[in-house]
Each structure stands twice: as C-alpha cells, then as structure tokens.
N, C-alpha and C. Protein backbone atom coordinates (compact mmCIF):
# COMPACT_ATOMS: atom_id res chain seq x y z
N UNK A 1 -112.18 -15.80 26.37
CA UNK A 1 -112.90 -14.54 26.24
C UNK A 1 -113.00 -14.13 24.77
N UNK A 2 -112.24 -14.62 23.89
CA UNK A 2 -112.05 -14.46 22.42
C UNK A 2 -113.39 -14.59 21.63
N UNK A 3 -113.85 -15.66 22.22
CA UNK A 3 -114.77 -16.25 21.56
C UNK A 3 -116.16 -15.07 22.04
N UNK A 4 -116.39 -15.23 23.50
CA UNK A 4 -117.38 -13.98 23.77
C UNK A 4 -117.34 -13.12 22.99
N UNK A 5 -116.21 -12.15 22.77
CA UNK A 5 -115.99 -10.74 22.02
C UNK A 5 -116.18 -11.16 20.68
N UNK A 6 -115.97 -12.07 20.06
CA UNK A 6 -116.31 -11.81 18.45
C UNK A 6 -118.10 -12.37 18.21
N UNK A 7 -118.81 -12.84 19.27
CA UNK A 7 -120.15 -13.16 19.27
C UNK A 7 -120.61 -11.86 19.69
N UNK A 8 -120.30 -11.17 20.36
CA UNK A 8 -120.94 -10.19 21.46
C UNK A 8 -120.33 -8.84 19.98
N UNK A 9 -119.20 -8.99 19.47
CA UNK A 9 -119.62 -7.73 18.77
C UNK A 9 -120.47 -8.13 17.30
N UNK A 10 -120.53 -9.88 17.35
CA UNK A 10 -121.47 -9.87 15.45
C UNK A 10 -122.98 -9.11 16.16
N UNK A 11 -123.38 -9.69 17.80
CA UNK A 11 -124.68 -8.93 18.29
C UNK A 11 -124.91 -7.73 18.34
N UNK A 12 -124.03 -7.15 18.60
CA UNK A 12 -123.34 -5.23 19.23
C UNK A 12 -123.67 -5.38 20.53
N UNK A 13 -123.44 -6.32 21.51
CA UNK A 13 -123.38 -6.01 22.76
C UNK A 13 -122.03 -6.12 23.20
N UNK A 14 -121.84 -5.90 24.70
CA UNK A 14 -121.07 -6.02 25.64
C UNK A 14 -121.05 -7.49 25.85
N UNK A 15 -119.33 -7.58 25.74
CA UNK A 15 -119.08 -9.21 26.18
C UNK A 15 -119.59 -9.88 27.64
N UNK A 16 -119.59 -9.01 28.25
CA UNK A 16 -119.79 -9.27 29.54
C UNK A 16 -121.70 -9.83 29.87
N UNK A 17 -122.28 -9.11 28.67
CA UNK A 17 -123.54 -9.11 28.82
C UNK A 17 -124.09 -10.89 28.32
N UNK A 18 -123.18 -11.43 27.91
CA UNK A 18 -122.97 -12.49 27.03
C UNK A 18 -123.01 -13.54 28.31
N UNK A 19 -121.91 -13.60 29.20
CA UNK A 19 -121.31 -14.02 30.09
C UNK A 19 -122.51 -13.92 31.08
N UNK A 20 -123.44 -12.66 31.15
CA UNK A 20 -123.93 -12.82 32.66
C UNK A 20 -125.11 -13.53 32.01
N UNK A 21 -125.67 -13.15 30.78
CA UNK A 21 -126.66 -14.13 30.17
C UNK A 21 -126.79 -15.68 30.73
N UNK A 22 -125.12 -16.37 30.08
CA UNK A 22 -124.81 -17.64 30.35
C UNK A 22 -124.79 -18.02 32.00
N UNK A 23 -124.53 -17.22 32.90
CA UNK A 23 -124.30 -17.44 34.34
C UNK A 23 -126.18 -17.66 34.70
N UNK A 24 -126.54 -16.50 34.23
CA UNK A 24 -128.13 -16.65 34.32
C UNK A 24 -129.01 -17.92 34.22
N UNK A 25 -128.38 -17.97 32.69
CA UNK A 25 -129.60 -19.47 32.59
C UNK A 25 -128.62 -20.55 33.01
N UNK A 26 -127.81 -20.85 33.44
CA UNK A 26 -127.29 -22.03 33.88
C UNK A 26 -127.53 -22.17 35.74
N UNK A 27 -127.62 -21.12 36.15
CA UNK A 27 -128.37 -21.01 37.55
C UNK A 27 -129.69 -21.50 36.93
N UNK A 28 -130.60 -21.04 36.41
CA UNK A 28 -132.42 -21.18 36.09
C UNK A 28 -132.08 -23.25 36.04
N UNK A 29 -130.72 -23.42 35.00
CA UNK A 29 -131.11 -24.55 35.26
C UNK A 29 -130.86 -25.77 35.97
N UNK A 30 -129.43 -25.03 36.79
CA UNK A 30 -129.46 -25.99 38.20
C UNK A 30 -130.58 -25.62 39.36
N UNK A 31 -131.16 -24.61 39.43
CA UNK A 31 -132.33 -24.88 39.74
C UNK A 31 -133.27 -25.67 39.83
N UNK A 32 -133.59 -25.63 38.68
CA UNK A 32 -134.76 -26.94 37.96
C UNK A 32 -134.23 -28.19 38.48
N UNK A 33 -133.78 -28.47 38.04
CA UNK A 33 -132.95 -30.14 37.77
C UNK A 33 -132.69 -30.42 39.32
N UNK A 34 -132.34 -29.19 40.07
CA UNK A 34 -132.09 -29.62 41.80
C UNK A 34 -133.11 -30.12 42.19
N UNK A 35 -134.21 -28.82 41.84
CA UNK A 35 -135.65 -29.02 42.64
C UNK A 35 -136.40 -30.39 42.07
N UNK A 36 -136.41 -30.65 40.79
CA UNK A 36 -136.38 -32.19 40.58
C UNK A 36 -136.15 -33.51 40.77
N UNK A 37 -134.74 -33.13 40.57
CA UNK A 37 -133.65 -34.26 41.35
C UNK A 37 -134.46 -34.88 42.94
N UNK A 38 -134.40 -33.78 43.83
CA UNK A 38 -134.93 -33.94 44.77
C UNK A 38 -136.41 -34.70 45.10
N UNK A 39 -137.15 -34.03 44.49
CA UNK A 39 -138.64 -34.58 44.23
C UNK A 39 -138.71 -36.31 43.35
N UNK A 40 -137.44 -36.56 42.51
CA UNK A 40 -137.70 -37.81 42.30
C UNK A 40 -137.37 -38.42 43.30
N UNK A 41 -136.38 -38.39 44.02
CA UNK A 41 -135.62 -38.91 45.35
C UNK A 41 -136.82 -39.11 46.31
N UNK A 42 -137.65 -37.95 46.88
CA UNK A 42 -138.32 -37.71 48.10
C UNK A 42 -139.27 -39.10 46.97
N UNK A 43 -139.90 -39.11 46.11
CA UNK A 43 -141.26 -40.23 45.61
C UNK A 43 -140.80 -41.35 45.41
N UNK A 44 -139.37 -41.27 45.42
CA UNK A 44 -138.49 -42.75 45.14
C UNK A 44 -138.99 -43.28 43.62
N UNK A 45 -138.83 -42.49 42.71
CA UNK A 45 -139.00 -42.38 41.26
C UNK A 45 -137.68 -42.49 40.81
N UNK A 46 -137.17 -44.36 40.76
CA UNK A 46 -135.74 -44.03 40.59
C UNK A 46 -135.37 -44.29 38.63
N UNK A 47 -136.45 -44.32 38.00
CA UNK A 47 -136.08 -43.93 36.82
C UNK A 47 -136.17 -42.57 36.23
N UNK A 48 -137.18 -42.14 36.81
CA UNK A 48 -136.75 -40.03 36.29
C UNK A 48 -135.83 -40.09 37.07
N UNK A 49 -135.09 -40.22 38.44
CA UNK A 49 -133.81 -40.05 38.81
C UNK A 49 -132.55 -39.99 37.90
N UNK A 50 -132.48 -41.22 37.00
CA UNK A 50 -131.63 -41.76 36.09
C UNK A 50 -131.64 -40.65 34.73
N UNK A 51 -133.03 -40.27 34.28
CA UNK A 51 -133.43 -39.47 33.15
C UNK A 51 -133.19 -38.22 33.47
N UNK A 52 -133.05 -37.92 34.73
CA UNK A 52 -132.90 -36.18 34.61
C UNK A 52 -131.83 -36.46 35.20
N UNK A 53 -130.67 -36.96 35.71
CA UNK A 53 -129.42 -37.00 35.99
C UNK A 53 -128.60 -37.51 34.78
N UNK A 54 -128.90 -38.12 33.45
CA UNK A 54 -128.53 -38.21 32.17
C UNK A 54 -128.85 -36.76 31.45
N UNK A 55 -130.08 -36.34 31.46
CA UNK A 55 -130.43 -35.38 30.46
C UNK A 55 -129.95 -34.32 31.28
N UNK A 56 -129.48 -34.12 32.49
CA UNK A 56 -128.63 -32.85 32.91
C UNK A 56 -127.62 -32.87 32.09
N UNK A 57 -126.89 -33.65 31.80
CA UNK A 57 -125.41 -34.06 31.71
C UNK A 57 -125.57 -33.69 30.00
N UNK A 58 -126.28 -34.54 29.66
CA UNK A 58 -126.56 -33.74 28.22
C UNK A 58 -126.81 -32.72 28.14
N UNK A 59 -127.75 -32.41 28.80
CA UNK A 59 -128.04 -30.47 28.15
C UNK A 59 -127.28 -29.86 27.83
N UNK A 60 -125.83 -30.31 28.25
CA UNK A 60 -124.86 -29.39 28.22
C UNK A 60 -124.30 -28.94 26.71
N UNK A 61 -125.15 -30.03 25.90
CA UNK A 61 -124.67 -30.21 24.47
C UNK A 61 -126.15 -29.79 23.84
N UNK A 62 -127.27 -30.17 24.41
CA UNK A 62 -128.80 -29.37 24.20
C UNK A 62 -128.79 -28.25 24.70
N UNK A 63 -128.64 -27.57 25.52
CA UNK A 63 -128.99 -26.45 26.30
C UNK A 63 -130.29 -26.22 26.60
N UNK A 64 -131.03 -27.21 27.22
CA UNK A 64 -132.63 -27.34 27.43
C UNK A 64 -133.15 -26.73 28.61
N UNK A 65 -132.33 -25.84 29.34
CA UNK A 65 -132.78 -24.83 30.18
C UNK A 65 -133.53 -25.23 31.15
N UNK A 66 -133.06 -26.73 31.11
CA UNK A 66 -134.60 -27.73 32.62
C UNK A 66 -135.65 -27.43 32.42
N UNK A 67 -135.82 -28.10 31.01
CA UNK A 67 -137.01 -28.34 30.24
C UNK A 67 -137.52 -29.90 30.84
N UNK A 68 -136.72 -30.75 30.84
CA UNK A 68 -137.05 -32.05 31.32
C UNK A 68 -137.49 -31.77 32.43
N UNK A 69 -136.55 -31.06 33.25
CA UNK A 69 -136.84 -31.53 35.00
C UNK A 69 -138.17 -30.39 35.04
N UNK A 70 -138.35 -29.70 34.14
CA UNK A 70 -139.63 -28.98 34.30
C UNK A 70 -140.70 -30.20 33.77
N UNK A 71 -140.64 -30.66 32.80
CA UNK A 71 -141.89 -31.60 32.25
C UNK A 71 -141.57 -32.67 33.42
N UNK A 72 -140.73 -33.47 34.35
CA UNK A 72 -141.26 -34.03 35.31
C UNK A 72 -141.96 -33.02 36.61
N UNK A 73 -141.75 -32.12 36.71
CA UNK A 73 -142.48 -31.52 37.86
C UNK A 73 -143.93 -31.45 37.44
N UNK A 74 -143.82 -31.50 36.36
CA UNK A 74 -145.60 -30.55 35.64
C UNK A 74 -146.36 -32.19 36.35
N UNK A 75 -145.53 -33.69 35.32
CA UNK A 75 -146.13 -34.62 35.62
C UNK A 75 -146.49 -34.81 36.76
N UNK A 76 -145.40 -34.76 37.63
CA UNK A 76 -145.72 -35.69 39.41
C UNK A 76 -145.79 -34.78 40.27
N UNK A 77 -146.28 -33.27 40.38
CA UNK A 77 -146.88 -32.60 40.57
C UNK A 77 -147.80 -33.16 41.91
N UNK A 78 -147.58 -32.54 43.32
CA UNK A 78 -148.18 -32.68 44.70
C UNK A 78 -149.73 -32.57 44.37
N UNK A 79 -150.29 -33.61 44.62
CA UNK A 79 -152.08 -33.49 44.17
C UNK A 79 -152.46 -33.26 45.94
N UNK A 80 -153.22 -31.79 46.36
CA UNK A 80 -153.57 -31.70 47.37
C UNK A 80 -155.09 -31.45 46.92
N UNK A 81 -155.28 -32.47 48.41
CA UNK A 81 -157.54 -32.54 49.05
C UNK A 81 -157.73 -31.25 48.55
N UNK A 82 -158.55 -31.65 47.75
CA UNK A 82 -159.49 -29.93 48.05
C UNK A 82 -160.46 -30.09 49.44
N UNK A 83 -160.73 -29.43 49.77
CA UNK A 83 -161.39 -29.10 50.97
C UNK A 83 -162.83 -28.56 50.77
N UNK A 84 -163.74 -28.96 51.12
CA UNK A 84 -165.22 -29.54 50.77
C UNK A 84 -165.68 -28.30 51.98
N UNK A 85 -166.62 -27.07 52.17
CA UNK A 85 -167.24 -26.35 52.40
C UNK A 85 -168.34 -26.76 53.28
C-alpha cells in the first residue's frame, strides 16, 4: 500500500482511487483477451492463440490494455451476408 500512497499523494488523489483504477483496467483487459482467446479457439487460429496467450502474459510488463486481443478481433471479425432487398 506504500507504494499506492506516495503515487496517489505526488497525484493528490485518494489511494484507493489508484487501486480501483488498476482493478478497472485489468478487468477491461481480461475481458478482451477472454473474448479473444475464445474466438481464436472457436476459428481454430492456433497461432493468434499462441500470440495473445504470450502477449497477455507480457502485458503485464506493457500494460497494453488488450490492445492485441483488440487488433485480432478488428482483423477476424464475423463477416455477415448482407441481405439483398
């Protein structure tokens, strides 16, 4: 907690505000990386499997907020029929 309180007062916030920050985006980014994870699995894409189950593990030292597992969703992205009138 040491460490919170001397960041949280160079900011002037509440330590706690620090903490729910960090709880925040680390949910946003097991999020991502789940809903990813999954979607490489379901297309049987077993090298983004490998790349976003490495670059999870890293982020932890990036803090990329499932930036990857966002740029694979953007890529392989569900292409649905349009439907013709």
């Amino acid at each position: 907690m040491a460490a919170y309180d001397s960041v949280a007062t160079q900011f002037g916030v509440d330590p706690w505000i620090l903490i729910l920050a960090f709880v925040i985006a680390l949910a946003w980014k097991f999020f991502w990386y789940g809903l990813a994870l999954y979607k490489a699995i379901e297309k049987k894409h077993k090298t983004w499997f490998v790349v976003l189950v490495i670059g999870g593990g890293l982020a932890y030292f990036f803090n990329d907020l499932g930036i990857l597992a966002i740029i694979y969703l953007i890529l392989h992205k569900d292409k649905k029929g349009k439907k013709k009138i």
